[in-house]
Protein backbone atom coordinates (compact mmCIF):
# COMPACT_ATOMS: atom_id res chain seq x y z
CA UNK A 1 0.00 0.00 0.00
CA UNK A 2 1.11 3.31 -0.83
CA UNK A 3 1.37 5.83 1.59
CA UNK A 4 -0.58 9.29 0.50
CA UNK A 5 1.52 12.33 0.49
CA UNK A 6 -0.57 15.58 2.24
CA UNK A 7 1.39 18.16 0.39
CA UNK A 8 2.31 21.86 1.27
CA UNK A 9 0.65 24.02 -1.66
CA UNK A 10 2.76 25.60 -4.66
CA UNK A 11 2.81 29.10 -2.94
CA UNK A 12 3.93 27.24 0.40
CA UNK A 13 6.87 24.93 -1.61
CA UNK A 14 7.97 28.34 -3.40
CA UNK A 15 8.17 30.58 -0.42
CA UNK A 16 9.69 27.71 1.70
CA UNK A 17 12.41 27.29 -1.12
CA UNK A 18 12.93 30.88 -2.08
CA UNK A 19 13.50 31.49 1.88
CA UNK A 20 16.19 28.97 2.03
CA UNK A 21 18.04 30.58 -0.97
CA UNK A 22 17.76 33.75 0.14
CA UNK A 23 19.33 32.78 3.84
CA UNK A 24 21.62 31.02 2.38
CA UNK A 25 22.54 33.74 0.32
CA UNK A 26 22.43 36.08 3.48
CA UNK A 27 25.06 33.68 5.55
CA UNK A 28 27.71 34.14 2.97
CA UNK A 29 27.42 37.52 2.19
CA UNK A 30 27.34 38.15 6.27
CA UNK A 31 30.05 36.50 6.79
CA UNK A 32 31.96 37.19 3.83
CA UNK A 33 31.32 41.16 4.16
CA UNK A 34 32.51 42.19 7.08
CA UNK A 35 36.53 40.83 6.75
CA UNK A 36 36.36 43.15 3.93
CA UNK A 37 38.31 46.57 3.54
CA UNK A 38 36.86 50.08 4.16
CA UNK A 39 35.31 51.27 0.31
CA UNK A 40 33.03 50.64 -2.02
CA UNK A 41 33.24 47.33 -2.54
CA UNK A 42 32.27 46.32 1.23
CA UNK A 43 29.47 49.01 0.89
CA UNK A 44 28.04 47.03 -2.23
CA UNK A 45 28.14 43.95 -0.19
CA UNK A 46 26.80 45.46 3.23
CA UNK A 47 23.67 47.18 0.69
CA UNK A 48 23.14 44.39 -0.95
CA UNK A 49 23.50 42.36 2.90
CA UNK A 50 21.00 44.49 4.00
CA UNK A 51 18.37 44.98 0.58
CA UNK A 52 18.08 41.37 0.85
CA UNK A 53 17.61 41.13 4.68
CA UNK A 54 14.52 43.69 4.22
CA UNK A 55 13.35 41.00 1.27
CA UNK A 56 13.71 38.12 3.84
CA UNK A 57 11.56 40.05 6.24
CA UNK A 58 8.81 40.63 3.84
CA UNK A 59 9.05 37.18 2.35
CA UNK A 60 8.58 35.88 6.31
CA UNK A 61 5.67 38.52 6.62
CA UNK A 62 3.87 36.88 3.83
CA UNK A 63 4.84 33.18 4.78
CA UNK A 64 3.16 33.39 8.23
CA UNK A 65 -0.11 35.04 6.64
CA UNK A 66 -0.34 32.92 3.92
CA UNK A 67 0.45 29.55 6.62
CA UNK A 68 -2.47 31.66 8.32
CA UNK A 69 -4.30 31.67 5.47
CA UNK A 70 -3.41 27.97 3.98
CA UNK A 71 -2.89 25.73 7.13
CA UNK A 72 -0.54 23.33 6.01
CA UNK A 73 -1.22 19.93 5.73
CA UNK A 74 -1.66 17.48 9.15
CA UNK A 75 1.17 15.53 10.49
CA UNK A 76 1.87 12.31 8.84
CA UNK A 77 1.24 9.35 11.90
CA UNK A 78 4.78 8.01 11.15
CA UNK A 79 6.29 11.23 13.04
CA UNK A 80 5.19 10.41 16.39
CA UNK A 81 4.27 12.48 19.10
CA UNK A 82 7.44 13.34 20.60
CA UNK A 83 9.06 14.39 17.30
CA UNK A 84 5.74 16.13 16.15
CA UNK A 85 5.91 18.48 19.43
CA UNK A 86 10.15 18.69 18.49
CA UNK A 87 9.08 19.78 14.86
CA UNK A 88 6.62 22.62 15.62
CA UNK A 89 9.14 23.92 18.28
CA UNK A 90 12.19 24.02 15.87
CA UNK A 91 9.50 25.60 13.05
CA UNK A 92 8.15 28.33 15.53
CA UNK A 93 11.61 28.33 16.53
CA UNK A 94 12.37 29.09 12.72
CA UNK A 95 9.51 32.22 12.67
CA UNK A 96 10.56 33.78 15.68
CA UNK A 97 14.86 33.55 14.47
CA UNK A 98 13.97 34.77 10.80
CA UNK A 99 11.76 37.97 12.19
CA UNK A 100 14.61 38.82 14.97
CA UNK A 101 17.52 38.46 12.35
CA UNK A 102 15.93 41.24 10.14
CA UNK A 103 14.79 43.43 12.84
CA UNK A 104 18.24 43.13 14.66
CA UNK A 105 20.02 43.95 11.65
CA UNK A 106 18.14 46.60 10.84
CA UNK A 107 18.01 47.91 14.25
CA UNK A 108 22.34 47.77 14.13
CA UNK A 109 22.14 49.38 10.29
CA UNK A 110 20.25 52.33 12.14
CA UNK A 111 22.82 53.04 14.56
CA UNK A 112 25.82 52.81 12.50
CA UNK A 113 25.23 56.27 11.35
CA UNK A 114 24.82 54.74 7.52
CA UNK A 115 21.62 55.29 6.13
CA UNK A 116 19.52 52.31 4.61
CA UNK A 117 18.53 51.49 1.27
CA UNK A 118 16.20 48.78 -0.07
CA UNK A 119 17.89 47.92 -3.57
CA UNK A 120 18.90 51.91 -3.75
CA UNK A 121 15.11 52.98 -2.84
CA UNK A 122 16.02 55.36 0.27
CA UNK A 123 14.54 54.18 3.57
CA UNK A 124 13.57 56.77 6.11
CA UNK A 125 16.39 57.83 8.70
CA UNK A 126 15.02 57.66 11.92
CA UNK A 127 18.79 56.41 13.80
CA UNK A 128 21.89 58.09 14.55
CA UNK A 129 25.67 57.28 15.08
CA UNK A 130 25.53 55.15 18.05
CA UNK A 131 28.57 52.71 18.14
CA UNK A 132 27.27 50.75 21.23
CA UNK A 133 23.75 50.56 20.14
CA UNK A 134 25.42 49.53 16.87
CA UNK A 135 27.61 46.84 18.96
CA UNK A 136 24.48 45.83 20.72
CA UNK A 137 21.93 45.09 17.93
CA UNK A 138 24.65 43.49 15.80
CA UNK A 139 25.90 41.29 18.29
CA UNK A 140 22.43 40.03 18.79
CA UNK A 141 22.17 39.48 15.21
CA UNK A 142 25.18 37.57 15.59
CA UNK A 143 23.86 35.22 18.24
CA UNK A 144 20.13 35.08 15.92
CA UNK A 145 22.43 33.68 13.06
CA UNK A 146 24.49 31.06 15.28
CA UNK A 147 20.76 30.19 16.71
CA UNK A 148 19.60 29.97 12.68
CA UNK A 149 22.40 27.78 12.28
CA UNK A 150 20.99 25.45 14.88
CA UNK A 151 17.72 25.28 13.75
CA UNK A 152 19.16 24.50 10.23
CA UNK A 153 20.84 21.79 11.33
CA UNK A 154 18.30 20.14 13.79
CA UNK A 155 15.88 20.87 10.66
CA UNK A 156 18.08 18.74 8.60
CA UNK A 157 18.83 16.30 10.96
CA UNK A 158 14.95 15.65 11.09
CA UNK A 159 15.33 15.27 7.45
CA UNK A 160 17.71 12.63 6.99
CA UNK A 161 16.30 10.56 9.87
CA UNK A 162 13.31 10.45 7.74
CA UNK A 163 14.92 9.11 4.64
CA UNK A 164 16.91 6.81 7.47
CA UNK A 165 13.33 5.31 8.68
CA UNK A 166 12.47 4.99 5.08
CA UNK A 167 9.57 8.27 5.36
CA UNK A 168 11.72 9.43 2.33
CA UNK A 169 8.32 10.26 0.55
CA UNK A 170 7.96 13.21 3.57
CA UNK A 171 10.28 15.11 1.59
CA UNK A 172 8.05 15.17 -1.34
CA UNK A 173 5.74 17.29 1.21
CA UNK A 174 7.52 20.25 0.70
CA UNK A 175 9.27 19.64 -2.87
CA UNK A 176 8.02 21.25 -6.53
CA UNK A 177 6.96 17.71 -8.00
């Protein structure tokens, strides 16, 4: 008998996929950036750092209406209760980390004394030069990225246990086809 696969919808597959890009995308730029020299090429990086951190945001804004909006599908019975309860922590886990990275980082961006862009649309100044507000916020977007890191790998950990168990065809759940 073949087990049926309760899928996450198109919109929820795309946003889930296009978020994991983009973070990705953000952790090597973040790190890469900031070992960089004073000049315009580290400002291109640290724009671009941040114009994609504001697209994150949004992209999470929309994700938890449209999970609002679209419950996703029911647990399969081959999770169990204990991992099911493990599951929605690390994914509320996952909400709460990619709001606070964002935030934090824009919250540092504001007291560097920089102004803010969104792909070289002005945002409104509302900080000032504040170096340890600046230390503050990004050292607590440092610790939200070493805490994203941990949900990444606890998230992928429940992943290849699945394939281990032979629940391979979970995957599927959140995959195009």
């Amino acid at each position: 008998m073949q087990n049926m696969i309760h899928r996450y919808n198109r919109i929820a597959v795309t946003v889930h996929w296009v978020t994991v890009l983009l973070v990705c995308t953000m952790f090597i730029l973040g790190w890469y950036m900031v070992d960089l020299p004073q000049g315009s090429s580290r400002g291109f990086f640290f724009s671009l750092h941040k114009s994609l951190g504001i697209l994150t945001f949004l992209l999470i804004i929309f994700r938890l209406i449209w999970r609002i909006k679209s419950p996703p599908p029911g647990r399969p019975s081959e999770i169990g209760r204990f991992r099911g309860m493990l599951a929605d922590a690390v994914h509320k886990a996952f909400y709460f980390v990619l709001l606070m990275q964002p935030i934090t980082g824009y919250l540092s961006s504001s007291f560097s004394g920089y102004k803010t862009s969104f792909f070289s649309l002005p945002l409104p100044y509302w900080g000032w030069s504040d170096p340890p507000l600046n230390e503050f916020f990004t050292q607590l977007h440092v610790v939200f990225s070493l805490f994203l890191v941990f949900l990444i790998i606890m998230h992928l950990v429940g992943v290849v246990l699945h394939v281990i168990e032979g629940h391979g065809h979970l995957f599927r759940r959140m995959w195009f086809w």
